[in-house]
Protein backbone atom coordinates (compact mmCIF):
# COMPACT_ATOMS: atom_id res chain seq x y z
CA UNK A 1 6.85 -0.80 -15.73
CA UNK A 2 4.26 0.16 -13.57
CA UNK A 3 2.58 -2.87 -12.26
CA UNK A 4 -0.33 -3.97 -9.88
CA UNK A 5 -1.27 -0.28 -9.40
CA UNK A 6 -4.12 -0.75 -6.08
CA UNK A 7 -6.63 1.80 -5.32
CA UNK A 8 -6.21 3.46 -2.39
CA UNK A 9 -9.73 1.86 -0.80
CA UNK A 10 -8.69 -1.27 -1.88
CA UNK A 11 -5.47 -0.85 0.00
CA UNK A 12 -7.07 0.44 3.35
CA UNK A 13 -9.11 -2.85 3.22
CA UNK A 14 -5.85 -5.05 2.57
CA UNK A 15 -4.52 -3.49 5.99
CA UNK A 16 -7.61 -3.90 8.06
CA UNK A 17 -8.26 -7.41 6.81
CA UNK A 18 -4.44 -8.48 7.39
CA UNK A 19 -2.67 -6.47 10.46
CA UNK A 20 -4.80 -8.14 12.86
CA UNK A 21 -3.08 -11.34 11.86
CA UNK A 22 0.41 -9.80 11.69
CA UNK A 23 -0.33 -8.28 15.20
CA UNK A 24 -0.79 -11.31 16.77
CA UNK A 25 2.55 -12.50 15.43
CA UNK A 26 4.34 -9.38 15.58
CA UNK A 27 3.01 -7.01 18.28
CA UNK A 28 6.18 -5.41 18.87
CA UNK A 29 7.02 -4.45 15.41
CA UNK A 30 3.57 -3.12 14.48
CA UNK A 31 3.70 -1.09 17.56
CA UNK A 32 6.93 0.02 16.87
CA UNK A 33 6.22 0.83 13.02
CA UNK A 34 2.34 2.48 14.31
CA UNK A 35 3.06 5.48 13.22
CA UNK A 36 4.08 5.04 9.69
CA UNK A 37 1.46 2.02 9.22
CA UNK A 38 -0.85 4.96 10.14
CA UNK A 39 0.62 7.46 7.92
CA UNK A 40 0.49 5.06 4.62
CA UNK A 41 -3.04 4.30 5.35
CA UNK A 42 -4.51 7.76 5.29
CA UNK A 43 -1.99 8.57 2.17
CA UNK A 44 -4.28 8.64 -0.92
CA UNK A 45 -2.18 8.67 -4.12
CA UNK A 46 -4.68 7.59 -6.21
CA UNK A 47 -4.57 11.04 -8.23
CA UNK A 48 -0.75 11.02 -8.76
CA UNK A 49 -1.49 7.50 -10.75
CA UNK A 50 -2.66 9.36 -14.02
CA UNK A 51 1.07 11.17 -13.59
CA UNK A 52 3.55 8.36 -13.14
CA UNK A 53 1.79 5.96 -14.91
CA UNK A 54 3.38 7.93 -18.54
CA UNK A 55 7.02 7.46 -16.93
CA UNK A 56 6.70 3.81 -16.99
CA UNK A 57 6.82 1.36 -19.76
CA UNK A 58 3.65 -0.71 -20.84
CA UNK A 59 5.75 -3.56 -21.82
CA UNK A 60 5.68 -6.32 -19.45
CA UNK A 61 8.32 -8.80 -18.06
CA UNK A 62 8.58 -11.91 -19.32
């Protein structure tokens, strides 16, 4: 099942309005991991959702 599929915008503003919090706990980590936090933020897959989304079940989980 394909669940809690989030826009890519929506995501983008997830990470601005929480790494600022997580830096200030974890500077060393998000520097460390910079790169790839970068990387996921600028990857849009908001047009491979139409694809995947008919390899997963609709059913839910009780």
């Amino acid at each position: 099942m394909l669940r809690n599929w989030q826009f890519h915008m929506d995501y983008q503003q997830y990470i601005l309005s929480t790494l600022p919090d997580f830096f200030n706990v974890e500077r060393d980590r998000v520097l460390r991991l910079e790169g790839s936090i970068s990387k996921l933020y600028l990857l849009n897959l908001n047009s491979v959702h139409p694809v995947i989304e008919k390899l997963y079940s609709k059913e839910t989980l009780i």
